[in-house]
C-alpha atoms as a PDB file:
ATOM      1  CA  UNK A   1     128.527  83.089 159.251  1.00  0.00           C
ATOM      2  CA  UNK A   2     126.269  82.845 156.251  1.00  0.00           C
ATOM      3  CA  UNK A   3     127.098  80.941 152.811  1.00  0.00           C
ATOM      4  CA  UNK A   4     127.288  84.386 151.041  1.00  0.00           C
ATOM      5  CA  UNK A   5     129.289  85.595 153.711  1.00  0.00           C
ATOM      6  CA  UNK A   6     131.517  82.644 153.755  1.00  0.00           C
ATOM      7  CA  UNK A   7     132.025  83.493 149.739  1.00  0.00           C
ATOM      8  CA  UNK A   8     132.742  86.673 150.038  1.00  0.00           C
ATOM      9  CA  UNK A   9     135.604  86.074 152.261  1.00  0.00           C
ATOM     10  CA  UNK A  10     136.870  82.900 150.018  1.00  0.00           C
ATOM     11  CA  UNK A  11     136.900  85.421 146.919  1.00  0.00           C
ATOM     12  CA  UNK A  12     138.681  88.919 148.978  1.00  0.00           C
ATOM     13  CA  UNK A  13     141.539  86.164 150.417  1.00  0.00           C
ATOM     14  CA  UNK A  14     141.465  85.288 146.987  1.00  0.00           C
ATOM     15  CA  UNK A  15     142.247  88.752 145.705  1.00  0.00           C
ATOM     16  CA  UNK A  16     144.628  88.822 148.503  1.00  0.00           C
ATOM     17  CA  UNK A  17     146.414  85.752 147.351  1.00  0.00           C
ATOM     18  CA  UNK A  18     146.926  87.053 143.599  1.00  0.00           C
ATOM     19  CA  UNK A  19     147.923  90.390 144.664  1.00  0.00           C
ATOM     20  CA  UNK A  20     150.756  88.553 146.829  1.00  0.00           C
ATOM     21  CA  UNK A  21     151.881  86.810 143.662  1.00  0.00           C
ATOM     22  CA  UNK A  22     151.811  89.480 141.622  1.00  0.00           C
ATOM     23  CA  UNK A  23     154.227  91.374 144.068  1.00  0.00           C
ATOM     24  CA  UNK A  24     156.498  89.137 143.999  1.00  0.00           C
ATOM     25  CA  UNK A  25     156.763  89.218 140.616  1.00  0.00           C
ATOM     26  CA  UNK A  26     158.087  92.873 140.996  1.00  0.00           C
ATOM     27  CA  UNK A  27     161.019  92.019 143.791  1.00  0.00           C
ATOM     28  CA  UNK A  28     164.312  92.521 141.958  1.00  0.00           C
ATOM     29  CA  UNK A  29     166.050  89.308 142.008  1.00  0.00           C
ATOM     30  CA  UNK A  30     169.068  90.566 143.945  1.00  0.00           C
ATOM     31  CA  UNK A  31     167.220  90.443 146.171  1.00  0.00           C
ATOM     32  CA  UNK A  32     164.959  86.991 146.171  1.00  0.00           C
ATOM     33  CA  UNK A  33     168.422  85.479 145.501  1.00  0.00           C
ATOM     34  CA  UNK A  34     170.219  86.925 149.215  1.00  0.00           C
ATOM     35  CA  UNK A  35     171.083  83.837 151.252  1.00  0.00           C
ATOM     36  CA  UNK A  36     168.869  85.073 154.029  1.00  0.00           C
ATOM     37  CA  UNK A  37     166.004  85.349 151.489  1.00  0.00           C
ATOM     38  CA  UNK A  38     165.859  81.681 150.780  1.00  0.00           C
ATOM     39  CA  UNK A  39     166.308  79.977 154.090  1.00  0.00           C
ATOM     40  CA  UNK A  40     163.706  82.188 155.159  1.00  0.00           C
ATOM     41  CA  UNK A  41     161.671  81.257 152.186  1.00  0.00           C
ATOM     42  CA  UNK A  42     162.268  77.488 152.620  1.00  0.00           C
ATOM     43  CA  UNK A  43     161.658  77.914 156.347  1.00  0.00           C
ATOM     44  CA  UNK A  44     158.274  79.312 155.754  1.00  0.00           C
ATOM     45  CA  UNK A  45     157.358  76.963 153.467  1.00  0.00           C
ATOM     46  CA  UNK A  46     158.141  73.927 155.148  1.00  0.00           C
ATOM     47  CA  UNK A  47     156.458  75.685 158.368  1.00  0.00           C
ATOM     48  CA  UNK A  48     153.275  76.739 156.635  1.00  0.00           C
ATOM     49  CA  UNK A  49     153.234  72.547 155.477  1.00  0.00           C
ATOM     50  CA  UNK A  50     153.466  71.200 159.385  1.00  0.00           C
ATOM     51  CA  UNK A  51     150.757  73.223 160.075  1.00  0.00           C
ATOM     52  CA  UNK A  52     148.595  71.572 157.384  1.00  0.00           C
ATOM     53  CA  UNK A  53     149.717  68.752 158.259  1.00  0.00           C
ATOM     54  CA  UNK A  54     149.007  69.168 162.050  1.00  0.00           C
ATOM     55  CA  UNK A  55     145.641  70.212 161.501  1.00  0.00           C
ATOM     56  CA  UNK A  56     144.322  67.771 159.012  1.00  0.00           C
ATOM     57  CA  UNK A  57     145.579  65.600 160.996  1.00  0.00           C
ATOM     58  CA  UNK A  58     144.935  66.073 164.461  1.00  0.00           C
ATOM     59  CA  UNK A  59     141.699  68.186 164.741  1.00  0.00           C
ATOM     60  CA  UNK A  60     138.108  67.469 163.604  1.00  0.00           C
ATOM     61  CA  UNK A  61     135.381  70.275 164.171  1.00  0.00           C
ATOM     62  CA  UNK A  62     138.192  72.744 165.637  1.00  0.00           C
ATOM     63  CA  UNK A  63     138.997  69.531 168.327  1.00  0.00           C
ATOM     64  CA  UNK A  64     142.024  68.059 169.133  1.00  0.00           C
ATOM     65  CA  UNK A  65     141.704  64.783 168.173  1.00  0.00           C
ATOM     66  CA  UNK A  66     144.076  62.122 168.331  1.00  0.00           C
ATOM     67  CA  UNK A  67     142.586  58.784 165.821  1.00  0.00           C
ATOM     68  CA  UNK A  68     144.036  56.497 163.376  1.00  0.00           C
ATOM     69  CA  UNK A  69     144.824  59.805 160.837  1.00  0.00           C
ATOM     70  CA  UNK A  70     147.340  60.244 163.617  1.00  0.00           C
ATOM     71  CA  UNK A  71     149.070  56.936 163.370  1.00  0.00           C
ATOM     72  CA  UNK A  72     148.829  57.397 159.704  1.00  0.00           C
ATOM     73  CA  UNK A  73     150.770  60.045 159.767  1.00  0.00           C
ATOM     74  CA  UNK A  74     153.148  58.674 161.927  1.00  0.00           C
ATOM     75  CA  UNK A  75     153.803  55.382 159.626  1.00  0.00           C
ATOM     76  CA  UNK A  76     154.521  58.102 156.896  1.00  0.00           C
ATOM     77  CA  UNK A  77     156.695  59.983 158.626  1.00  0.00           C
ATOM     78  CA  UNK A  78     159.024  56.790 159.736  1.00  0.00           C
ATOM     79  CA  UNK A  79     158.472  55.788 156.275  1.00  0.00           C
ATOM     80  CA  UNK A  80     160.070  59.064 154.560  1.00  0.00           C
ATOM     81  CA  UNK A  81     162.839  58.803 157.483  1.00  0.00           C
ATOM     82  CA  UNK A  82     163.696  55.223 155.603  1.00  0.00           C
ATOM     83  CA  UNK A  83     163.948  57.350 152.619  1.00  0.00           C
ATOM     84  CA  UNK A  84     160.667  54.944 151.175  1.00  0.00           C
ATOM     85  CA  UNK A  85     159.378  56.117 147.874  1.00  0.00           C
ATOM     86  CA  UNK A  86     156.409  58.862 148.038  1.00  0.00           C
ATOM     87  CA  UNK A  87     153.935  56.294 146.676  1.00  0.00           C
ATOM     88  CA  UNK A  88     155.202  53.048 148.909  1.00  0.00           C
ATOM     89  CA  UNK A  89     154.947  56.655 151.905  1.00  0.00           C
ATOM     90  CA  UNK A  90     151.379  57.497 150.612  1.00  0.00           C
ATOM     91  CA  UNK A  91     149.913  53.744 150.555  1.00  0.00           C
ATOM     92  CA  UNK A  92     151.985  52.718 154.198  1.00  0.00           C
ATOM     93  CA  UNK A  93     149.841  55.442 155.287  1.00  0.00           C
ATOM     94  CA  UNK A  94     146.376  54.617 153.923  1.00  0.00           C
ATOM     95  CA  UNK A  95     146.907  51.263 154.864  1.00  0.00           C
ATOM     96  CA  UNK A  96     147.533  52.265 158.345  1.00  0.00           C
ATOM     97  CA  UNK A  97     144.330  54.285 158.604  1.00  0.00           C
ATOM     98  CA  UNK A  98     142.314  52.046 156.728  1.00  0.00           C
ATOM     99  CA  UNK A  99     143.664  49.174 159.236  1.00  0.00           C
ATOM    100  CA  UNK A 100     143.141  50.758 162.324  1.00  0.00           C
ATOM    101  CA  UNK A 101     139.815  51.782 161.081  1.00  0.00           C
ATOM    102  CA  UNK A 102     138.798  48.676 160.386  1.00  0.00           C
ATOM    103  CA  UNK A 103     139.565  47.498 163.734  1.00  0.00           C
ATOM    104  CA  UNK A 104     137.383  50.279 165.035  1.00  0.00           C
ATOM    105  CA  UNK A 105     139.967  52.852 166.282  1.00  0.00           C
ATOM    106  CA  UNK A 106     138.098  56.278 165.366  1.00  0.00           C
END
């Protein structure tokens, strides 16, 4: 796919993306407030963040890849289970990568 290409499709998804948030702008608020509404809502969104997650995390160059990121993200993940602080989460995790880097783990 070519830069301009590439571009092109950043700024139409982008078009897509405002159009989306302008919409739901116009949804009554009965109905944004229904109880199915927002557990779907909160569903998504914590969905749509695993997958993220799962791929900045465990793929490079469209490969599965399982490396220190991995670990990382494990150490933050016990870390937030422990109820940690985000920033004590966020360095537990860098230091983890950083560690295992350092002792050559990809």
């Amino acid at each position: 796919m070519s830069r301009l290409a590439v571009w092109w499709a950043v700024l139409a998804a982008s078009v897509v993306v405002l159009a989306t948030k302008v919409a739901g702008h116009l949804v009554p608020r009965a109905v944004l407030e229904r109880p199915r509404v927002v557990r779907t809502a909160a569903l998504v969104t914590a969905a749509l963040l695993a997958a993220l997650v799962a791929v900045q995390t465990a793929t490079t160059d469209g490969a599965l890849v399982l490396d220190a990121r991995l670990a990382a993200l494990a150490v933050a993940a016990v870390a937030l289970l422990l109820r940690a602080p985000f920033v004590l989460v966020v360095l537990l995790a860098a230091a983890t990568a950083a560690l295992l880097r350092w002792l050559g783990v990809p």
